[in-house]
PDB file of N, CA and C in Angstrom:
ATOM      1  N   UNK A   1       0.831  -1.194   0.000  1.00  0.00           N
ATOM      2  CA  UNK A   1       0.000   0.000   0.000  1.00  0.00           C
ATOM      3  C   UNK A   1       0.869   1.249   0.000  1.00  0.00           C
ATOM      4  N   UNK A   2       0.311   2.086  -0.432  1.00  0.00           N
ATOM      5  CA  UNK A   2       1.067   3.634  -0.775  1.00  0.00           C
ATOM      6  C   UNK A   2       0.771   4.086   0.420  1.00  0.00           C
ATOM      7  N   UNK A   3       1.990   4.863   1.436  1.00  0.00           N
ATOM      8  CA  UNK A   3       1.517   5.763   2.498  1.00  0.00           C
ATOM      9  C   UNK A   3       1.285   7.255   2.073  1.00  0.00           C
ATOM     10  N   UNK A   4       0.582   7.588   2.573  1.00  0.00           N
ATOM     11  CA  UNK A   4       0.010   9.265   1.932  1.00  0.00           C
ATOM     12  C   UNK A   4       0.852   9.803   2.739  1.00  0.00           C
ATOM     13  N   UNK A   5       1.086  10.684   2.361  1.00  0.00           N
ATOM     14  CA  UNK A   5       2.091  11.428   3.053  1.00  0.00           C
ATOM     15  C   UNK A   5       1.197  13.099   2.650  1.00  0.00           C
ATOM     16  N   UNK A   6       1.308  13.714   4.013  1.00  0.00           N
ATOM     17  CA  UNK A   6       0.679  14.962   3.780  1.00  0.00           C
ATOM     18  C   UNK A   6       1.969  16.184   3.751  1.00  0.00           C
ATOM     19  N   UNK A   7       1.295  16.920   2.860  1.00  0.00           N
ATOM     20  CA  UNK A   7       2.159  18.242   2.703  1.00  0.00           C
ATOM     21  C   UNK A   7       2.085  19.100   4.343  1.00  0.00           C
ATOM     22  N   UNK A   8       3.616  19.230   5.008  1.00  0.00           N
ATOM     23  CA  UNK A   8       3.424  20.233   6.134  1.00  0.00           C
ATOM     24  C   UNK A   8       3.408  21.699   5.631  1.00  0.00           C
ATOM     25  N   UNK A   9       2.459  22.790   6.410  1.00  0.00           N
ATOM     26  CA  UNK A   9       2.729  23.708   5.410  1.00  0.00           C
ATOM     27  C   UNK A   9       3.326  24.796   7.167  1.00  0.00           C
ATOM     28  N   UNK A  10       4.445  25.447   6.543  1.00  0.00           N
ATOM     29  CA  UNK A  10       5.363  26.458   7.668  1.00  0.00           C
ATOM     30  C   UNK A  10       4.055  27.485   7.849  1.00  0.00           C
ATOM     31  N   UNK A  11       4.259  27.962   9.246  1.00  0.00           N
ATOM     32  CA  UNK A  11       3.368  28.272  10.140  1.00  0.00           C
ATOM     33  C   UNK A  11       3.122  30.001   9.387  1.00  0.00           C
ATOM     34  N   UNK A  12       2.191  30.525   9.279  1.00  0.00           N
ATOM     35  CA  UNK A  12       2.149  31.716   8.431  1.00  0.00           C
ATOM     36  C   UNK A  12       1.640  32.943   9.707  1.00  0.00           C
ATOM     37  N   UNK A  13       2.595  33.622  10.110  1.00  0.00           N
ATOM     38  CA  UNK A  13       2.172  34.586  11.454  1.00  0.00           C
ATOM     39  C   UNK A  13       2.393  36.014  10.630  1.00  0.00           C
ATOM     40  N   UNK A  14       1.959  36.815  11.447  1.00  0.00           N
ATOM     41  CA  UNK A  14       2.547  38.300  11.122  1.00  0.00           C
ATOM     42  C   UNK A  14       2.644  38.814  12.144  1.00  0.00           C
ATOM     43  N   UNK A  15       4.289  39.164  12.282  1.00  0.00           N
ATOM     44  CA  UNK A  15       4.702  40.048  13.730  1.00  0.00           C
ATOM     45  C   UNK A  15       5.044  41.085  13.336  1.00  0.00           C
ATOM     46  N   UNK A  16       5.251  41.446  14.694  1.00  0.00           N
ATOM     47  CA  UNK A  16       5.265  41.305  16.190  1.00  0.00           C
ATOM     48  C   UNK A  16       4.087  40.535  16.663  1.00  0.00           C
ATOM     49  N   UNK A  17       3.939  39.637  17.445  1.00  0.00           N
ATOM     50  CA  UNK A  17       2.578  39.200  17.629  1.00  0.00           C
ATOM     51  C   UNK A  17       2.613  38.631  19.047  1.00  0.00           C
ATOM     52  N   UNK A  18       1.668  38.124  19.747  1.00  0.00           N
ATOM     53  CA  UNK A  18       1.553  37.834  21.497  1.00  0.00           C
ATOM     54  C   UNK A  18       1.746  36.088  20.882  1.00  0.00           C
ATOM     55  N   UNK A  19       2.621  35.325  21.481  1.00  0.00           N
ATOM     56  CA  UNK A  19       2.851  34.232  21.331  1.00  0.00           C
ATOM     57  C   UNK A  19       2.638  33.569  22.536  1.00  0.00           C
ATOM     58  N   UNK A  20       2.236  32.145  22.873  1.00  0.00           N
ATOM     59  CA  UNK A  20       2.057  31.771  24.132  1.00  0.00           C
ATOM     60  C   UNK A  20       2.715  30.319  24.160  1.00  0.00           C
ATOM     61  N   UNK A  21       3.412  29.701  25.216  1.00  0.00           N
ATOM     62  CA  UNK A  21       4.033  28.804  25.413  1.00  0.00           C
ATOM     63  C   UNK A  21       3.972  28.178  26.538  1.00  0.00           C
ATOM     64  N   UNK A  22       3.756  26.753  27.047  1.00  0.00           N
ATOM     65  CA  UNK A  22       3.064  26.008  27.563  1.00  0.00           C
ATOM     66  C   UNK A  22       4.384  25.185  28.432  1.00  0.00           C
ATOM     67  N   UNK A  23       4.303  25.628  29.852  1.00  0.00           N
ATOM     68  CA  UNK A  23       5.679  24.999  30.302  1.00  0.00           C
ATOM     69  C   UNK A  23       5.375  24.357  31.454  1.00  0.00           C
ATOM     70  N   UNK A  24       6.150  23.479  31.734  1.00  0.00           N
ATOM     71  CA  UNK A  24       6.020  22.632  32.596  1.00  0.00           C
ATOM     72  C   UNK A  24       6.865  22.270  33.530  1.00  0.00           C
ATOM     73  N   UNK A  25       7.011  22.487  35.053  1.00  0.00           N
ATOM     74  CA  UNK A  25       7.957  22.355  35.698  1.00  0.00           C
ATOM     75  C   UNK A  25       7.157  21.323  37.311  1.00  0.00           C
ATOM     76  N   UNK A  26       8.496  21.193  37.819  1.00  0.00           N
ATOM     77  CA  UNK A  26       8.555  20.799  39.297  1.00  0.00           C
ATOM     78  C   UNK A  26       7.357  21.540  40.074  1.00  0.00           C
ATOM     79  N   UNK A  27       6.494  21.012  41.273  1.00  0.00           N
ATOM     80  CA  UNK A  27       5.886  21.992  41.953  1.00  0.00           C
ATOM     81  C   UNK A  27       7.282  23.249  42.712  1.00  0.00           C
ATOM     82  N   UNK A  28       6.589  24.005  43.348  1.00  0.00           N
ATOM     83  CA  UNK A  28       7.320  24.549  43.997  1.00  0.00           C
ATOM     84  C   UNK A  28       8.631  25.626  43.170  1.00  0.00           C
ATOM     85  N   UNK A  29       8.493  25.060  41.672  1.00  0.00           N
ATOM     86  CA  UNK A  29       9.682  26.012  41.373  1.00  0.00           C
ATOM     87  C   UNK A  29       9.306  27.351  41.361  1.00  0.00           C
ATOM     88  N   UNK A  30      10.434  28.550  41.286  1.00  0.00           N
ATOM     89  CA  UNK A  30      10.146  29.687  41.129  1.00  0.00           C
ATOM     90  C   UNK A  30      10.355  29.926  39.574  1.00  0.00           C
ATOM     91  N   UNK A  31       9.210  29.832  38.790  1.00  0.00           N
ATOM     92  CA  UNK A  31       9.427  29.844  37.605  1.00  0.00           C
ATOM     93  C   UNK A  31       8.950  31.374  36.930  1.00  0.00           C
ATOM     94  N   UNK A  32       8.737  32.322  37.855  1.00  0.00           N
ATOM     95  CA  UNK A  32       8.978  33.837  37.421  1.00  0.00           C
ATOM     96  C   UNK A  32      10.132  34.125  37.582  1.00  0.00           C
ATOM     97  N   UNK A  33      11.062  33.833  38.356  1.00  0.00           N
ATOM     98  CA  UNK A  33      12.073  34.335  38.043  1.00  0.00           C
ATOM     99  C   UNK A  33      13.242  33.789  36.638  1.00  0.00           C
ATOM    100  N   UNK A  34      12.785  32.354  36.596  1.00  0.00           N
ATOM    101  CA  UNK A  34      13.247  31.682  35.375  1.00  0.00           C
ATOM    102  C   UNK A  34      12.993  32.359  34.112  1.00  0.00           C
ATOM    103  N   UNK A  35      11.869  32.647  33.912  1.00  0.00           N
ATOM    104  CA  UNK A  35      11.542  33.629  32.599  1.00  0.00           C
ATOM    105  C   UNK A  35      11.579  34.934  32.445  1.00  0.00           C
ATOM    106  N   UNK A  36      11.664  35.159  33.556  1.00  0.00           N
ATOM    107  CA  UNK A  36      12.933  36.756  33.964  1.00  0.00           C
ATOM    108  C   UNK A  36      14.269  36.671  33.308  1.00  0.00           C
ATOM    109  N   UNK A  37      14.664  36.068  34.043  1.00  0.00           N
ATOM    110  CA  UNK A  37      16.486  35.475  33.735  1.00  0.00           C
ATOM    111  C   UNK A  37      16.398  35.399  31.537  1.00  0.00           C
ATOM    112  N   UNK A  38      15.270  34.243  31.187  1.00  0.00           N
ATOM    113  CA  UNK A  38      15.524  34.036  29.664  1.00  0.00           C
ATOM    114  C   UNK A  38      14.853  35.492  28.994  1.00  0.00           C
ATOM    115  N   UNK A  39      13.935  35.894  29.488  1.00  0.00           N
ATOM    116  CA  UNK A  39      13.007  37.087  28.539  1.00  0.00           C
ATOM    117  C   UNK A  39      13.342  38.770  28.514  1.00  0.00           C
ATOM    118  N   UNK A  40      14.335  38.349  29.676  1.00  0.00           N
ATOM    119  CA  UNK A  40      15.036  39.951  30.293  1.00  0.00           C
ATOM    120  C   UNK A  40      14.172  40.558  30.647  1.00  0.00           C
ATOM    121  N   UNK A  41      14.567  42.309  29.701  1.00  0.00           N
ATOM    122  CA  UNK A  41      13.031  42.802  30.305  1.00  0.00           C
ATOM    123  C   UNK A  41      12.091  42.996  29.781  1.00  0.00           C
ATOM    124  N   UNK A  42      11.776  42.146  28.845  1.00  0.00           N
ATOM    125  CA  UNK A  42      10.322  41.811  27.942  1.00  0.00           C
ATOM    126  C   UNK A  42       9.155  41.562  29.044  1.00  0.00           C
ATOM    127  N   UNK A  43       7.852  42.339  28.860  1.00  0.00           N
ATOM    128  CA  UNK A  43       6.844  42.100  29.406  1.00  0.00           C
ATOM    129  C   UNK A  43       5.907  40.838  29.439  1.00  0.00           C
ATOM    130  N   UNK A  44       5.581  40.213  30.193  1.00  0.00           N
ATOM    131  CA  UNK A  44       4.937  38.932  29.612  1.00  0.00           C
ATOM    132  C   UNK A  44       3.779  38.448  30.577  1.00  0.00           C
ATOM    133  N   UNK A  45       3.089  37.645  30.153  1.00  0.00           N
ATOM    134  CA  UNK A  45       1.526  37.516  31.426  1.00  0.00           C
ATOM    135  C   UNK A  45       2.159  35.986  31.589  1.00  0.00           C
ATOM    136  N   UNK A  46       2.126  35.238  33.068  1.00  0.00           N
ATOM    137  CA  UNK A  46       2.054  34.311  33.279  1.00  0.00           C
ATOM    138  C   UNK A  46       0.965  33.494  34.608  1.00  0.00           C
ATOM    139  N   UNK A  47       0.250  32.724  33.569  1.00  0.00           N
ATOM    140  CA  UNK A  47      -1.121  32.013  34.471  1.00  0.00           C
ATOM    141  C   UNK A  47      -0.488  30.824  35.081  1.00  0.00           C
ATOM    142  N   UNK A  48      -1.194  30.136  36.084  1.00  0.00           N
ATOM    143  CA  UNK A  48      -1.094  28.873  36.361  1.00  0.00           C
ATOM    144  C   UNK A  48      -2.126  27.868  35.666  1.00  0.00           C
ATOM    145  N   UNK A  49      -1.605  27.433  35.053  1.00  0.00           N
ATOM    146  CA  UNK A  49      -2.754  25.970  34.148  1.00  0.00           C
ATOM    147  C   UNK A  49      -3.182  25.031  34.945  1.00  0.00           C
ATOM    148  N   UNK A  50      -2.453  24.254  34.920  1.00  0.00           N
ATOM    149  CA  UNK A  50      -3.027  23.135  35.988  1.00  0.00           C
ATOM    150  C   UNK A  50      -1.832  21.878  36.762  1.00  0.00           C
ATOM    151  N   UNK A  51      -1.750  21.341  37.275  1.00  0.00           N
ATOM    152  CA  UNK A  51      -1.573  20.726  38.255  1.00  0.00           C
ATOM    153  C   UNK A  51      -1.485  19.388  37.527  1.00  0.00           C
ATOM    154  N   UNK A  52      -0.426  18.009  38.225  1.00  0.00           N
ATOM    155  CA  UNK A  52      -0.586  16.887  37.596  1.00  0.00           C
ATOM    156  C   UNK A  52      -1.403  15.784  38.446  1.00  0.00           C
ATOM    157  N   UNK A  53      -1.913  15.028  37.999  1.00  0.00           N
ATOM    158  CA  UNK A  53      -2.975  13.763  38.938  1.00  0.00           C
ATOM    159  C   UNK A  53      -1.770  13.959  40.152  1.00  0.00           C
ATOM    160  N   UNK A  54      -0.816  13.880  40.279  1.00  0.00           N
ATOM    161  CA  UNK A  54      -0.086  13.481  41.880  1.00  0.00           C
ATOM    162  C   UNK A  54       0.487  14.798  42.654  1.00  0.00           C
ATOM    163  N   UNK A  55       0.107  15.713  41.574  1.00  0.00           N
ATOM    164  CA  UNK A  55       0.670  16.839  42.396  1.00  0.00           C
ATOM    165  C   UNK A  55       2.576  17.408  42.302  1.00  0.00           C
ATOM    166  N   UNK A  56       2.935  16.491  41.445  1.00  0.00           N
ATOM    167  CA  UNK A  56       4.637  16.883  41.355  1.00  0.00           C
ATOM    168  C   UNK A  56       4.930  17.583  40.311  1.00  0.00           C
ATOM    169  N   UNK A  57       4.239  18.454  39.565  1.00  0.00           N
ATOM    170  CA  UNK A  57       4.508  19.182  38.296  1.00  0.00           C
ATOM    171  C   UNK A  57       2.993  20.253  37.892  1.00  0.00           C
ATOM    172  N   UNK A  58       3.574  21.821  37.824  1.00  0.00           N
ATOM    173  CA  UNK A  58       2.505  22.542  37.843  1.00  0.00           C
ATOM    174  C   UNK A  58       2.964  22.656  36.204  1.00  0.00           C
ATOM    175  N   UNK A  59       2.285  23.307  35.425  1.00  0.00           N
ATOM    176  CA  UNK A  59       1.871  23.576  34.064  1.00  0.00           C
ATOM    177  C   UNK A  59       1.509  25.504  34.262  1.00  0.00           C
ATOM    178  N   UNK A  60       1.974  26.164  33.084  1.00  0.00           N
ATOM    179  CA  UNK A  60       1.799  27.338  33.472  1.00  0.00           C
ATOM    180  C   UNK A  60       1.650  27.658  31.487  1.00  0.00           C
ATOM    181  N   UNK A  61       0.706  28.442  31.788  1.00  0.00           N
ATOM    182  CA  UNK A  61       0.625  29.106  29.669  1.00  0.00           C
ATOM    183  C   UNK A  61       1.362  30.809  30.386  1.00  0.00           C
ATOM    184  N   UNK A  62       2.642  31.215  29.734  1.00  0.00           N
ATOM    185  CA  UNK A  62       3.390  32.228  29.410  1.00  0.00           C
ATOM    186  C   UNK A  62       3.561  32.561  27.791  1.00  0.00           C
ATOM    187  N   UNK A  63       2.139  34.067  28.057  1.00  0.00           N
ATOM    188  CA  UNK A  63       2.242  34.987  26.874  1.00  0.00           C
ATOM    189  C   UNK A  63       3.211  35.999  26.584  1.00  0.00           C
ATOM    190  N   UNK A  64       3.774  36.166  25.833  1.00  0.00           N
ATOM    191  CA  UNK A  64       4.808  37.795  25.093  1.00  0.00           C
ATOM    192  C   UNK A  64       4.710  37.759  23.648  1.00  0.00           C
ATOM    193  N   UNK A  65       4.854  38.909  23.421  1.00  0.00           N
ATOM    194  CA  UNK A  65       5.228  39.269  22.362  1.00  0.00           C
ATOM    195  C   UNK A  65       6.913  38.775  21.476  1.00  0.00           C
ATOM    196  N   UNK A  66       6.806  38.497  20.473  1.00  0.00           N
ATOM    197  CA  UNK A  66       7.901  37.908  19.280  1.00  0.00           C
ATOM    198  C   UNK A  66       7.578  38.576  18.688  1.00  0.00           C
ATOM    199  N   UNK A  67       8.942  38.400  18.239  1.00  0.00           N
ATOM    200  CA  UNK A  67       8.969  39.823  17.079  1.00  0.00           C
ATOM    201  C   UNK A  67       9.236  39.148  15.906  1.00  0.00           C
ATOM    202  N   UNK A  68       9.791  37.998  15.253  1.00  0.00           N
ATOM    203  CA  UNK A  68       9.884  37.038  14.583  1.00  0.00           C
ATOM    204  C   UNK A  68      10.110  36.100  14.761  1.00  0.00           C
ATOM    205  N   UNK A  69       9.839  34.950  13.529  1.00  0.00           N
ATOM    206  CA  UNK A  69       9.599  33.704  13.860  1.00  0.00           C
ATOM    207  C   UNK A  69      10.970  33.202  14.552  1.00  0.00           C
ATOM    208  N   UNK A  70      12.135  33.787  13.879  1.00  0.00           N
ATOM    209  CA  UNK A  70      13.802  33.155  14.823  1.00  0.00           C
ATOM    210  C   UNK A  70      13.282  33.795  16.162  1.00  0.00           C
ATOM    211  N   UNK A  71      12.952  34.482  16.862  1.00  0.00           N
ATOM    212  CA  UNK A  71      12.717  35.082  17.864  1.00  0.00           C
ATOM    213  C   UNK A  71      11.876  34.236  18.666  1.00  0.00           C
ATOM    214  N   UNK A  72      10.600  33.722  18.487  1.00  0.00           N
ATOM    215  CA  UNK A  72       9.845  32.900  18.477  1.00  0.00           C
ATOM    216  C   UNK A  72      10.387  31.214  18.783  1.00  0.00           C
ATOM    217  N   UNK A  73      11.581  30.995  17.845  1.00  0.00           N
ATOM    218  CA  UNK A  73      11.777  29.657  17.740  1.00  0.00           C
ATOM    219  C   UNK A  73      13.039  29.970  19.038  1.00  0.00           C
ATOM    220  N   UNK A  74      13.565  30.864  19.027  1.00  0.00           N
ATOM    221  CA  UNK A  74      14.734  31.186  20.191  1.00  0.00           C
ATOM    222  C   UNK A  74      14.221  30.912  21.418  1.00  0.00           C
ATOM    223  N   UNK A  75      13.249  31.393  21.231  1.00  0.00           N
ATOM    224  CA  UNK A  75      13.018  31.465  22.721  1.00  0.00           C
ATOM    225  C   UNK A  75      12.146  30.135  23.261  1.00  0.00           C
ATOM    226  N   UNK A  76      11.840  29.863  22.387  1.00  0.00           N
ATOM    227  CA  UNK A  76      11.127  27.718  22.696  1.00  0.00           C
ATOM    228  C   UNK A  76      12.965  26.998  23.127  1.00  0.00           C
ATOM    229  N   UNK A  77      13.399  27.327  22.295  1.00  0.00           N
ATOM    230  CA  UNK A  77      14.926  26.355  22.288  1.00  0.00           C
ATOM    231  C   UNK A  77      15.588  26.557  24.042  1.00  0.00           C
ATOM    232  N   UNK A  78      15.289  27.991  23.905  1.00  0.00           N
ATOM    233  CA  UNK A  78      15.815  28.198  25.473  1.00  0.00           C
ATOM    234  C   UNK A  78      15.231  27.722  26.356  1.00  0.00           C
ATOM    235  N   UNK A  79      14.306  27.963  26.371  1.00  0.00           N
ATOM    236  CA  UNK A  79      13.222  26.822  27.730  1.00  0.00           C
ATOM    237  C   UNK A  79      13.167  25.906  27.217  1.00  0.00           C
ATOM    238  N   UNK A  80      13.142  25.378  26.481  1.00  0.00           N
ATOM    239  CA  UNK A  80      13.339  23.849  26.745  1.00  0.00           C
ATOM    240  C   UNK A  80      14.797  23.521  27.241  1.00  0.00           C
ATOM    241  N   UNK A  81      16.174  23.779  27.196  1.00  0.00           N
ATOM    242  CA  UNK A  81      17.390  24.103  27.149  1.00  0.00           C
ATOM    243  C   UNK A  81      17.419  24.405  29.303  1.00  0.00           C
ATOM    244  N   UNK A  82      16.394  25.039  29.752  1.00  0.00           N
ATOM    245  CA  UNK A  82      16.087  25.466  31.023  1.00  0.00           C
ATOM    246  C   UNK A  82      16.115  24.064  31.395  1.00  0.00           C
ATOM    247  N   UNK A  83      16.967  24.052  32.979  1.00  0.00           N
ATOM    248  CA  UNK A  83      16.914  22.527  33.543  1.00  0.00           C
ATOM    249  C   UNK A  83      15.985  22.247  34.218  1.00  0.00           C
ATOM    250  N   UNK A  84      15.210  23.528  35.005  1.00  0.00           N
ATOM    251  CA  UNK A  84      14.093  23.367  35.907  1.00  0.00           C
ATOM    252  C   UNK A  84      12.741  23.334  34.754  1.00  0.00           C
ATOM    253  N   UNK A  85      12.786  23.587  33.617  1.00  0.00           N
ATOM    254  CA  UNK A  85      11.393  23.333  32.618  1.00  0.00           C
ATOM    255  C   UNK A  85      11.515  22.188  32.210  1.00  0.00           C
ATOM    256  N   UNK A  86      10.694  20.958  32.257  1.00  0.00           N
ATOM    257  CA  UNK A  86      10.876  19.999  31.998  1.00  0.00           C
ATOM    258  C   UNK A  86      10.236  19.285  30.915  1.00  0.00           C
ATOM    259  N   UNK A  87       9.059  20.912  30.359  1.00  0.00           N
ATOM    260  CA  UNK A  87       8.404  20.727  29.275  1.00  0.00           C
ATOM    261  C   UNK A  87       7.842  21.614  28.701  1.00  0.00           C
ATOM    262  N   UNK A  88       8.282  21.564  27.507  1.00  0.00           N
ATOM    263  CA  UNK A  88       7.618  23.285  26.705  1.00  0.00           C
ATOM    264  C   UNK A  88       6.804  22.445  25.358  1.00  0.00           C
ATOM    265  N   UNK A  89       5.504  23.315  25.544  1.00  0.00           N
ATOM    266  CA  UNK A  89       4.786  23.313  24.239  1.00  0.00           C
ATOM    267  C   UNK A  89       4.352  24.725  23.781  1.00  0.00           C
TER     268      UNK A  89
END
């Protein structure tokens, strides 16, 4: 059988734009100051998402502004690259 293979098509944004990224750490970390340290002094909103079934890993959605897509992809590479983030989407 033939596998179909689908066309990926590159993500089409127009910046500057509010980008949001989905991270995942240890309870208890101080993870404002972590995205202090990577974002400098870029402004940014950070919520708490949710919590895991046992309680050892909070989830947090952190919005800012990118100014382009390398900008955008920089700054995923770095948190994930972060030892206390143990998961970026």
């Amino acid at each position: 059988m033939a596998e179909k293979v689908e066309n990926l098509k590159e993500l089409e944004l127009e910046y500057p734009c509010d980008w949001e990224y989905r991270l995942i750490v240890l309870k208890g970390t101080n993870i404002t100051q972590i995205i202090e340290n990577i974002v400098d002094k870029r402004e940014f909103s950070l919520v708490t998402s949710k919590n895991s079934k046992n309680g050892k890993y909070e989830s947090f959605s952190l919005k800012l502004l990118v100014h382009n897509d390398e900008d955008r992809k920089t700054l995923y590479e770095t948190f994930k690259r972060a030892q206390e983030i143990k998961f970026v989407l």
